[in-house]
C-alpha atoms as a PDB file:
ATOM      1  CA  UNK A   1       0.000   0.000   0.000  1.00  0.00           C
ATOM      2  CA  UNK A   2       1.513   3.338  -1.577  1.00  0.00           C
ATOM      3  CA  UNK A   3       0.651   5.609   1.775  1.00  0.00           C
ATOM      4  CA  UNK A   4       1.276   9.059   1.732  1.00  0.00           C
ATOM      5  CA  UNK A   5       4.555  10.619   3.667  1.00  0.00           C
ATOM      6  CA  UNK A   6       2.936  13.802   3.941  1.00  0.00           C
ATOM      7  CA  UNK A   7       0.001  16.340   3.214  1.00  0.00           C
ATOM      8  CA  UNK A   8       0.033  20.473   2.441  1.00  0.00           C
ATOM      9  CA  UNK A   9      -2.988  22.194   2.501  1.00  0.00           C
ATOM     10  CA  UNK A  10      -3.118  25.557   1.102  1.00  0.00           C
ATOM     11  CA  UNK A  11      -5.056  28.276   3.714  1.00  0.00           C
ATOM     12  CA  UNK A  12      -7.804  29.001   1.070  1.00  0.00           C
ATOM     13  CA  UNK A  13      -8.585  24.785   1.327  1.00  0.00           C
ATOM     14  CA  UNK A  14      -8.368  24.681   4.991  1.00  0.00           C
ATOM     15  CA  UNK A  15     -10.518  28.033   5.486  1.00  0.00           C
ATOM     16  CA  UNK A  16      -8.870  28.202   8.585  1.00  0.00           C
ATOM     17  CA  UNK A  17      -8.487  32.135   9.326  1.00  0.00           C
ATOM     18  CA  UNK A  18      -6.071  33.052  12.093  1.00  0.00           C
ATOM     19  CA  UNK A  19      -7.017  35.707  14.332  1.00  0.00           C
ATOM     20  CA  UNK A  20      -5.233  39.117  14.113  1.00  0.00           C
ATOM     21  CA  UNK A  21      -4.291  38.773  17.465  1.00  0.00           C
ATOM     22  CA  UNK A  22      -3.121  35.568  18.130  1.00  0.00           C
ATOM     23  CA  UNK A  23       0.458  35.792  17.312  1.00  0.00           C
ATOM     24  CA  UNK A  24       0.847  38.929  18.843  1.00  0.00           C
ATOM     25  CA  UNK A  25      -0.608  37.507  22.385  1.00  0.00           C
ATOM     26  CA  UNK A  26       1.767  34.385  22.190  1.00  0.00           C
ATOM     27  CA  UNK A  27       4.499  36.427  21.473  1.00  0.00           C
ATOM     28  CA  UNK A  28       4.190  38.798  24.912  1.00  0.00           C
ATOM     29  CA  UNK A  29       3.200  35.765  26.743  1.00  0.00           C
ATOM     30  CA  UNK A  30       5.618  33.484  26.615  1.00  0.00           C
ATOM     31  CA  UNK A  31       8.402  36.732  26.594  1.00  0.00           C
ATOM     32  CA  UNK A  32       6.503  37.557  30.292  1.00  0.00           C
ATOM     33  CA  UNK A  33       7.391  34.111  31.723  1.00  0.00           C
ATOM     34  CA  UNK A  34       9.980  30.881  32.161  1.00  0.00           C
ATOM     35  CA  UNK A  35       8.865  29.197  28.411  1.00  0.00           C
ATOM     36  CA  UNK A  36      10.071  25.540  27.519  1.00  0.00           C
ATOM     37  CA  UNK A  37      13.152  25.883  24.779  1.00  0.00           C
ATOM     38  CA  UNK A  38      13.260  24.281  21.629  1.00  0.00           C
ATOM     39  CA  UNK A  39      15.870  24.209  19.219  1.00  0.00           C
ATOM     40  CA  UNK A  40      16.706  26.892  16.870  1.00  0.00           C
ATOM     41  CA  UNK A  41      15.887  29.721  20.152  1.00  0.00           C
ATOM     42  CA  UNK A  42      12.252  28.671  19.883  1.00  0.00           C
ATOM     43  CA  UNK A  43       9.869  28.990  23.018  1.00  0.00           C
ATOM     44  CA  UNK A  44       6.731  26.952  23.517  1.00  0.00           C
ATOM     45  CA  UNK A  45       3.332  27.906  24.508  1.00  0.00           C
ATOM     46  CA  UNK A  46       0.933  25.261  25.392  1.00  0.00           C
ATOM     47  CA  UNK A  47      -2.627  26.636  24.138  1.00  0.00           C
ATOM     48  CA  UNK A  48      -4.410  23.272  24.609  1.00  0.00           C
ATOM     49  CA  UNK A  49      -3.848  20.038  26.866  1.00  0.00           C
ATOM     50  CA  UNK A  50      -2.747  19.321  31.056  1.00  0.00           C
ATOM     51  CA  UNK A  51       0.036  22.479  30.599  1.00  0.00           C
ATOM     52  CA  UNK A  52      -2.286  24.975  29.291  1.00  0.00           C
ATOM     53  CA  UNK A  53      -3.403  25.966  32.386  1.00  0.00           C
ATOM     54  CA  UNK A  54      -1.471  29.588  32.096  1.00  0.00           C
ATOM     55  CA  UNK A  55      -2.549  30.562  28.696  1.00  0.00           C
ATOM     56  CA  UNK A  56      -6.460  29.501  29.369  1.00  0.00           C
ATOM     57  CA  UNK A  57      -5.803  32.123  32.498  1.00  0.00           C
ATOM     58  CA  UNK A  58      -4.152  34.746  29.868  1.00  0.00           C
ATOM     59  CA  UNK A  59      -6.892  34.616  27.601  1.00  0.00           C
ATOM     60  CA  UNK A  60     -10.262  34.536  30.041  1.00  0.00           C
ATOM     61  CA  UNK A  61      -9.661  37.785  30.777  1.00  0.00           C
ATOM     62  CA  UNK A  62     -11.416  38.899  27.831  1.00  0.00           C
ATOM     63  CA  UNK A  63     -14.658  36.792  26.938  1.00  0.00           C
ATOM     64  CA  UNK A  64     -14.739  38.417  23.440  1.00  0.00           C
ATOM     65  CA  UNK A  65     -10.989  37.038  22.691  1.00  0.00           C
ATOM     66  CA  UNK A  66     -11.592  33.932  24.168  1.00  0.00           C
ATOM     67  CA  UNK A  67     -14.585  32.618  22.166  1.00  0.00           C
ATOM     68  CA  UNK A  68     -12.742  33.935  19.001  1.00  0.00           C
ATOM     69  CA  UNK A  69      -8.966  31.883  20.084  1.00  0.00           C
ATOM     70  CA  UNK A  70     -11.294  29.158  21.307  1.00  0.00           C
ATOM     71  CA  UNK A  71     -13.345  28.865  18.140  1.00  0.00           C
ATOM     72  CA  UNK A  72     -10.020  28.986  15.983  1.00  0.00           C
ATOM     73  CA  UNK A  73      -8.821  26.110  17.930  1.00  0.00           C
ATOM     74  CA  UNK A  74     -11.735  23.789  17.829  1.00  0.00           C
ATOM     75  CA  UNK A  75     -11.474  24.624  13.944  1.00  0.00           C
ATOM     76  CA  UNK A  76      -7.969  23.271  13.725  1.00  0.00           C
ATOM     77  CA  UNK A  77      -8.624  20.314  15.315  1.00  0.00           C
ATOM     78  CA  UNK A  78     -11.687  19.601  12.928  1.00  0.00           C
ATOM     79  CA  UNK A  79      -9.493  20.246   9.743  1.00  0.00           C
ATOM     80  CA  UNK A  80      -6.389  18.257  11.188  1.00  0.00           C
ATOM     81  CA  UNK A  81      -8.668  15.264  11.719  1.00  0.00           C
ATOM     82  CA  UNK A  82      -9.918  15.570   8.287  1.00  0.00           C
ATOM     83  CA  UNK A  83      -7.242  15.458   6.648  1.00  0.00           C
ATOM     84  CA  UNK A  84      -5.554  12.833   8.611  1.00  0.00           C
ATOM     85  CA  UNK A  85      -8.274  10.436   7.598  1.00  0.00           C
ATOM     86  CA  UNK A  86      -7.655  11.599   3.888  1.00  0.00           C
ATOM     87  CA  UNK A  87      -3.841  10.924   4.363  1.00  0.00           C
ATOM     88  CA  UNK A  88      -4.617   7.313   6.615  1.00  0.00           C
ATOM     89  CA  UNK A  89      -7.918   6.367   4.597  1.00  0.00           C
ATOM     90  CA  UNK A  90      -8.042   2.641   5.707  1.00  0.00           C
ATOM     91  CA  UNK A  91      -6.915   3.523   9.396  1.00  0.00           C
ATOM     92  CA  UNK A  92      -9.104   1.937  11.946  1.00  0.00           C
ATOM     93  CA  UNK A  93      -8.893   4.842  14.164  1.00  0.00           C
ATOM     94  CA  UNK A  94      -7.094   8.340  14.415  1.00  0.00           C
ATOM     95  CA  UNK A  95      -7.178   9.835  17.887  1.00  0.00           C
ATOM     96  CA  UNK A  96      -5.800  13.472  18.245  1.00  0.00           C
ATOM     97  CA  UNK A  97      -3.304  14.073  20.998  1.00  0.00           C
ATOM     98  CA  UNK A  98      -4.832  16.869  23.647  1.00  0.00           C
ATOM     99  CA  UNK A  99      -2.254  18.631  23.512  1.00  0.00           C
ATOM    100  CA  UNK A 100      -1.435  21.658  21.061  1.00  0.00           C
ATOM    101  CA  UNK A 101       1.761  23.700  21.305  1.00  0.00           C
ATOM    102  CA  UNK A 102       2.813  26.986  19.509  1.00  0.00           C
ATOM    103  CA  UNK A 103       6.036  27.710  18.529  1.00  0.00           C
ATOM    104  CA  UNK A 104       7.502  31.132  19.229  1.00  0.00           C
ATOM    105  CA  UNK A 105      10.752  31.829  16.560  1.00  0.00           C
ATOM    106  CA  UNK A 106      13.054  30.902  14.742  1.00  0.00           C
ATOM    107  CA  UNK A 107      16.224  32.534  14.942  1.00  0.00           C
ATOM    108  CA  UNK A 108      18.263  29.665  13.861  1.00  0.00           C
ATOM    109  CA  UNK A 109      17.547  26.894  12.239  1.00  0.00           C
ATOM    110  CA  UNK A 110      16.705  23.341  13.938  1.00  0.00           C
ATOM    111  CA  UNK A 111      18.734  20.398  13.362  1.00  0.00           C
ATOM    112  CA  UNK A 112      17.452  17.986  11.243  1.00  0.00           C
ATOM    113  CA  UNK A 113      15.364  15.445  13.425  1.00  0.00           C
ATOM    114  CA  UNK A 114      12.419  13.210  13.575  1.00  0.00           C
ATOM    115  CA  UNK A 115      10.772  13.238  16.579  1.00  0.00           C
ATOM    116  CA  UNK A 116       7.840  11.232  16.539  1.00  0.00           C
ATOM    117  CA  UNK A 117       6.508   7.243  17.513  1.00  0.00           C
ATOM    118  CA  UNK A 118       5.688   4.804  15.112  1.00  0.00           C
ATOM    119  CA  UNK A 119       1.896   5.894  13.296  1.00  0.00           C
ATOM    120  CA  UNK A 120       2.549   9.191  14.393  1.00  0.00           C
ATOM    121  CA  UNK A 121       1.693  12.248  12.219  1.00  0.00           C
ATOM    122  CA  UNK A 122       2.554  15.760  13.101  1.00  0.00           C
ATOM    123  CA  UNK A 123       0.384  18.809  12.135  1.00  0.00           C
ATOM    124  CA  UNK A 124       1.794  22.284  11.596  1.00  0.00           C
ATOM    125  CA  UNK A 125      -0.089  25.173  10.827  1.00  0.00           C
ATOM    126  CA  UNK A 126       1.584  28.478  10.180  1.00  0.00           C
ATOM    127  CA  UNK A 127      -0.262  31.539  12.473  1.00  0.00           C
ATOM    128  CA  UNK A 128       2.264  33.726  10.055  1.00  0.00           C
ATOM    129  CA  UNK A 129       3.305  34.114   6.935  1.00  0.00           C
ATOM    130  CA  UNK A 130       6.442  32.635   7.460  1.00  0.00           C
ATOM    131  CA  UNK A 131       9.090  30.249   5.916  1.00  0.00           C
ATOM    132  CA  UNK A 132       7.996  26.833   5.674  1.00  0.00           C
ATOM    133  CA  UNK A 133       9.529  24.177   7.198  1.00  0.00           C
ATOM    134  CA  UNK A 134      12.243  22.132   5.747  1.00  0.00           C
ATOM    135  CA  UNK A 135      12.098  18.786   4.886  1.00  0.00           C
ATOM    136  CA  UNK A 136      14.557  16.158   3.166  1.00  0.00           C
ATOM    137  CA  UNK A 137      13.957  15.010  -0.077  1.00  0.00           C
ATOM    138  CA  UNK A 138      17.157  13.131  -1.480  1.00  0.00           C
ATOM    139  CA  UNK A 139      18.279   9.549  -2.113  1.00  0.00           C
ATOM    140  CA  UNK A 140      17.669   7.568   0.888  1.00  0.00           C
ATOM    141  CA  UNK A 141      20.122   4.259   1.491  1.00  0.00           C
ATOM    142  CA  UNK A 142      18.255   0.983   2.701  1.00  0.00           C
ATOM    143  CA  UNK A 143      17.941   0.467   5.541  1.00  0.00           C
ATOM    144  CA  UNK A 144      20.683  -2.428   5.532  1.00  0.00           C
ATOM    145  CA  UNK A 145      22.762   0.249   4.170  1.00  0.00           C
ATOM    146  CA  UNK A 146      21.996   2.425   6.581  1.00  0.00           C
ATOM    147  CA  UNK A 147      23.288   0.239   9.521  1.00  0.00           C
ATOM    148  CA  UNK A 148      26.056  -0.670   7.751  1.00  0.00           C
ATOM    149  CA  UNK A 149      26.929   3.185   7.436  1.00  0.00           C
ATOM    150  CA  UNK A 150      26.997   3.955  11.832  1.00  0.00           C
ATOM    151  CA  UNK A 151      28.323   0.179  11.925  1.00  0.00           C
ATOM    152  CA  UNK A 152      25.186  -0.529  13.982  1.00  0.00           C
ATOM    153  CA  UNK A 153      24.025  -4.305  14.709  1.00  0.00           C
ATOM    154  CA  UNK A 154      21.244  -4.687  12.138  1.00  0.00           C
ATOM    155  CA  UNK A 155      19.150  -6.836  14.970  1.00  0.00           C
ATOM    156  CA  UNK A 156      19.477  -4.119  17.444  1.00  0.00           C
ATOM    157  CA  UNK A 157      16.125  -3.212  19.289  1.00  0.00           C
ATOM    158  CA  UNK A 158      17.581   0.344  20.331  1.00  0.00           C
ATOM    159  CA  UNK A 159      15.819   3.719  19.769  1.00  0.00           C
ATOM    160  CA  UNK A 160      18.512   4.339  17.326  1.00  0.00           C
ATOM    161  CA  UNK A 161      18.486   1.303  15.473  1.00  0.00           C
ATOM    162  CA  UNK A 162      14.109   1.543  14.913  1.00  0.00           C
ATOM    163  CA  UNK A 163      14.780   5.495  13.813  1.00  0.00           C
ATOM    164  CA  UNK A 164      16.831   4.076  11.591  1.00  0.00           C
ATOM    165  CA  UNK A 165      14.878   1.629  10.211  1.00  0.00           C
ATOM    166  CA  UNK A 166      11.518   3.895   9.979  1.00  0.00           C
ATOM    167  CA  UNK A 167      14.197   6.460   7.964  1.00  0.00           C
ATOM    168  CA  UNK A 168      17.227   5.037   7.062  1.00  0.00           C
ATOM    169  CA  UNK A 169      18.644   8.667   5.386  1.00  0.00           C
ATOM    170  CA  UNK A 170      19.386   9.551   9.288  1.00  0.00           C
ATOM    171  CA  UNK A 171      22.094   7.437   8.590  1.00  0.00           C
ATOM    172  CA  UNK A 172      23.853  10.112   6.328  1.00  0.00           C
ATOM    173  CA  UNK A 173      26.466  12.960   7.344  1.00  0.00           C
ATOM    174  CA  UNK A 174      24.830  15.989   7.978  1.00  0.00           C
ATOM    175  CA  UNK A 175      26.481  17.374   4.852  1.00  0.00           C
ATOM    176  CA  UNK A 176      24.561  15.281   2.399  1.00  0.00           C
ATOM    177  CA  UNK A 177      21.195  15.823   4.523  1.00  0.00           C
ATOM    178  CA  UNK A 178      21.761  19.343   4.877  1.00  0.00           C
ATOM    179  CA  UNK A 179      22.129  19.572   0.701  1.00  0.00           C
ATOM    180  CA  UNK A 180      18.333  17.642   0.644  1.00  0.00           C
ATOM    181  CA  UNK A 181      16.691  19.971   2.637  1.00  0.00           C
ATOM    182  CA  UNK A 182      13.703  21.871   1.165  1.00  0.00           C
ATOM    183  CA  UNK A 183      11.242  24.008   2.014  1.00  0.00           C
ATOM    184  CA  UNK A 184       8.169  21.913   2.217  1.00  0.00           C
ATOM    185  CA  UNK A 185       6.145  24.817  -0.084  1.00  0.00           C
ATOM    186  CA  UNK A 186       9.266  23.977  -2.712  1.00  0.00           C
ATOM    187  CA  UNK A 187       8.839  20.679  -3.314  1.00  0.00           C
ATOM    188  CA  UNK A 188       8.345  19.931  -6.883  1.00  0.00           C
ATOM    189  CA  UNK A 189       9.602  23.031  -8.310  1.00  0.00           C
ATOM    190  CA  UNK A 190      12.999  23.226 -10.218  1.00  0.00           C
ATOM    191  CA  UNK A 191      15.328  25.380  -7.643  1.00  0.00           C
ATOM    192  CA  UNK A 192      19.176  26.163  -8.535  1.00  0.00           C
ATOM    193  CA  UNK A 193      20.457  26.036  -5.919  1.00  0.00           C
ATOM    194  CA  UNK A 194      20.247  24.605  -2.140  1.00  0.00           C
ATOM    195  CA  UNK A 195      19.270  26.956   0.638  1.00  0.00           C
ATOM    196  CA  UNK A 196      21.759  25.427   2.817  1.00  0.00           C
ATOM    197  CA  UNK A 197      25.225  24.595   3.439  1.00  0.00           C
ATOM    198  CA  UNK A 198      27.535  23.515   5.886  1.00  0.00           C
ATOM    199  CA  UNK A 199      30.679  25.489   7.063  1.00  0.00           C
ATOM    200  CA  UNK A 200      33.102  23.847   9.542  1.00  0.00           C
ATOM    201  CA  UNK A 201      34.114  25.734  12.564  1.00  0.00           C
ATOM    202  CA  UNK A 202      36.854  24.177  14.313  1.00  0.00           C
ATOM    203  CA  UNK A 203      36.094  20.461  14.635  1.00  0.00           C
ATOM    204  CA  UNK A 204      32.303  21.883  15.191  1.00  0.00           C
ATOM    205  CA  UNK A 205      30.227  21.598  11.839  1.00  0.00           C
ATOM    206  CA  UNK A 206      27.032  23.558  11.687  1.00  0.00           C
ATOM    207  CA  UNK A 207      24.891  24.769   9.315  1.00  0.00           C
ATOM    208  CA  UNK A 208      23.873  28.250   8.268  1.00  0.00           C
ATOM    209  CA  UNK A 209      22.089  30.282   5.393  1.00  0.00           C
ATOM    210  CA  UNK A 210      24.051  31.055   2.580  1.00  0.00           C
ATOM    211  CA  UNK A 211      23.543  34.130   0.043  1.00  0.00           C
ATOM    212  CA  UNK A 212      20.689  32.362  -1.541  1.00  0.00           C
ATOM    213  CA  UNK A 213      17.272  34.142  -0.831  1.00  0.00           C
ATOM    214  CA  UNK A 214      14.162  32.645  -0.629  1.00  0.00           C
ATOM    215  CA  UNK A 215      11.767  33.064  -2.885  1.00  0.00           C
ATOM    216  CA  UNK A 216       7.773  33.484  -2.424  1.00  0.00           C
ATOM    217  CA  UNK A 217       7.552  29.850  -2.918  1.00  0.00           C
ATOM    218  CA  UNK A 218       9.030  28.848   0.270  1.00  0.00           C
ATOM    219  CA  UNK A 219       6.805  30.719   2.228  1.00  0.00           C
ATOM    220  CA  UNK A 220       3.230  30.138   3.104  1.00  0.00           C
ATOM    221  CA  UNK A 221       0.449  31.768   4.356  1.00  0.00           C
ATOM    222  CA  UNK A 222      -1.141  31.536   8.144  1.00  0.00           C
ATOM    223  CA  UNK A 223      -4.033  28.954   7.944  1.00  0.00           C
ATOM    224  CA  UNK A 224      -2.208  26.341   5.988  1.00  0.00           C
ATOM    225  CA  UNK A 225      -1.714  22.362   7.150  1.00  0.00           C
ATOM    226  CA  UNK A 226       0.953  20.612   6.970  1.00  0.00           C
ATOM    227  CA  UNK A 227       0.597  16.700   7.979  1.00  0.00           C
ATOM    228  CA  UNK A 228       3.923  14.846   8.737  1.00  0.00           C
ATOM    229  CA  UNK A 229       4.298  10.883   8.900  1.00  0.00           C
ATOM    230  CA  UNK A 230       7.168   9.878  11.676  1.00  0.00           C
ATOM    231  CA  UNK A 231       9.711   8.511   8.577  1.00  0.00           C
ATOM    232  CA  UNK A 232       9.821  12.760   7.463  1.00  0.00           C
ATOM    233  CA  UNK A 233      13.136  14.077   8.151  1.00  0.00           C
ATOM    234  CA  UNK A 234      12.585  17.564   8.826  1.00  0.00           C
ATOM    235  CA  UNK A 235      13.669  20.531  10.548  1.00  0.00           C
ATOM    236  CA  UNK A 236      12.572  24.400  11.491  1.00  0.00           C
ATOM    237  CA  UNK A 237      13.902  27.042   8.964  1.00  0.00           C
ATOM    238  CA  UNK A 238      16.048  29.963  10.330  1.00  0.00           C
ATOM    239  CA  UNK A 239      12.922  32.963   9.874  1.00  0.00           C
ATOM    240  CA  UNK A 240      14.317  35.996  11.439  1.00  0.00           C
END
């Protein structure tokens, strides 16, 4: 079965229409407090599920803004499930995590990771119009290959060894990976060059923009879904 690795709604399919407001709020809320810290200088803000206790408080202080954030939510949820059963159409069931976490910047960009279990999907939708997130899309080894390339035990039952095996390109040096990475909005669309490279600093390597500016394509607009299987290699884009 020939099951899809991800989805990308456009906002005018989704109708989803972010408040004004809402990024603005996030923004001064999570710079007022302790927030959790992702990768890339990225704060979280937990808007639904057990550790949204704080922003429910923010937000009941006006009735008016918090039917309109409420309503917004529910609507995500609504379109993410949708879609999920048009990505998964002979699932027996799709159950939606309670929790929902926004993202707050970008200042650098993530490393490459997946970070999700097995039947996992992750949903993204933009409350900006931003850059949109990378994801790799070169040659991927076997996964036989792929062992062989860290020297790994091919019967190993670590975390390691089943990330591998769901995406064996993990396997790769961050050089080649970093070369593969796309903007998700790209895809499909002859580009001449890669919006990425790798510079070594000291015996550090890390990767950083280059001169290459992105184009309207890799952004899209607030509203839109994205819908990730686990086996996506992908990564948050440096959006100053």
């Amino acid at each position: 079965m020939n099951l899809e690795l991800y989805r990308l709604i456009c906002a005018d399919e989704t109708g989803l229409h972010v408040p004004p407001t809402l990024a603005k709020l996030l923004r001064d809320f999570s710079s007022g407090r302790k927030a959790t810290q992702l990768q890339g200088k990225r704060e979280t803000v937990y808007i639904e599920g057990q550790l949204s206790k704080d922003w429910k408080n923010r937000i009941s202080n006006n009735a008016e803004q918090e039917e309109v954030y409420d309503y917004f939510i529910k609507a995500v949820g609504v379109v993410i499930l949708k879609e999920a059963w048009r990505m998964y159409p002979y699932a027996k069931a799709i159950a939606m995590s309670k929790d929902m976490v926004a993202i707050i910047g970008g200042k650098e960009m993530q490393a490459t990771h997946v970070d999700l279990k097995y039947n996992q999907v992750q949903a993204l939708v933009p409350l900006t119009h931003s850059l949109s997130t990378l994801i790799y899309c070169g040659p991927s080894p076997s996964v036989d290959e792929a062992f062989e390339n860290l020297e790994m035990n091919p019967i190993s039952n670590s975390m390691e060894a089943n990330l591998l095996r769901t995406t064996p390109a993990l396997s790769l040096s961050r050089e080649e990976i970093l070369r593969h990475m796309k903007h998700v909005t790209s895809v499909g669309l002859q580009s001449t060059e890669a919006p990425l490279k790798q510079r070594k600093t000291g015996h550090n390597l890390r990767s950083e923009t280059t001169k290459y500016l992105p184009s309207t394509a890799d952004y899209w607009k607030e509203g839109t879904l994205f819908l990730a299987a686990e086996s996506v290699m992908h990564a948050g884009p440096e959006d100053k």
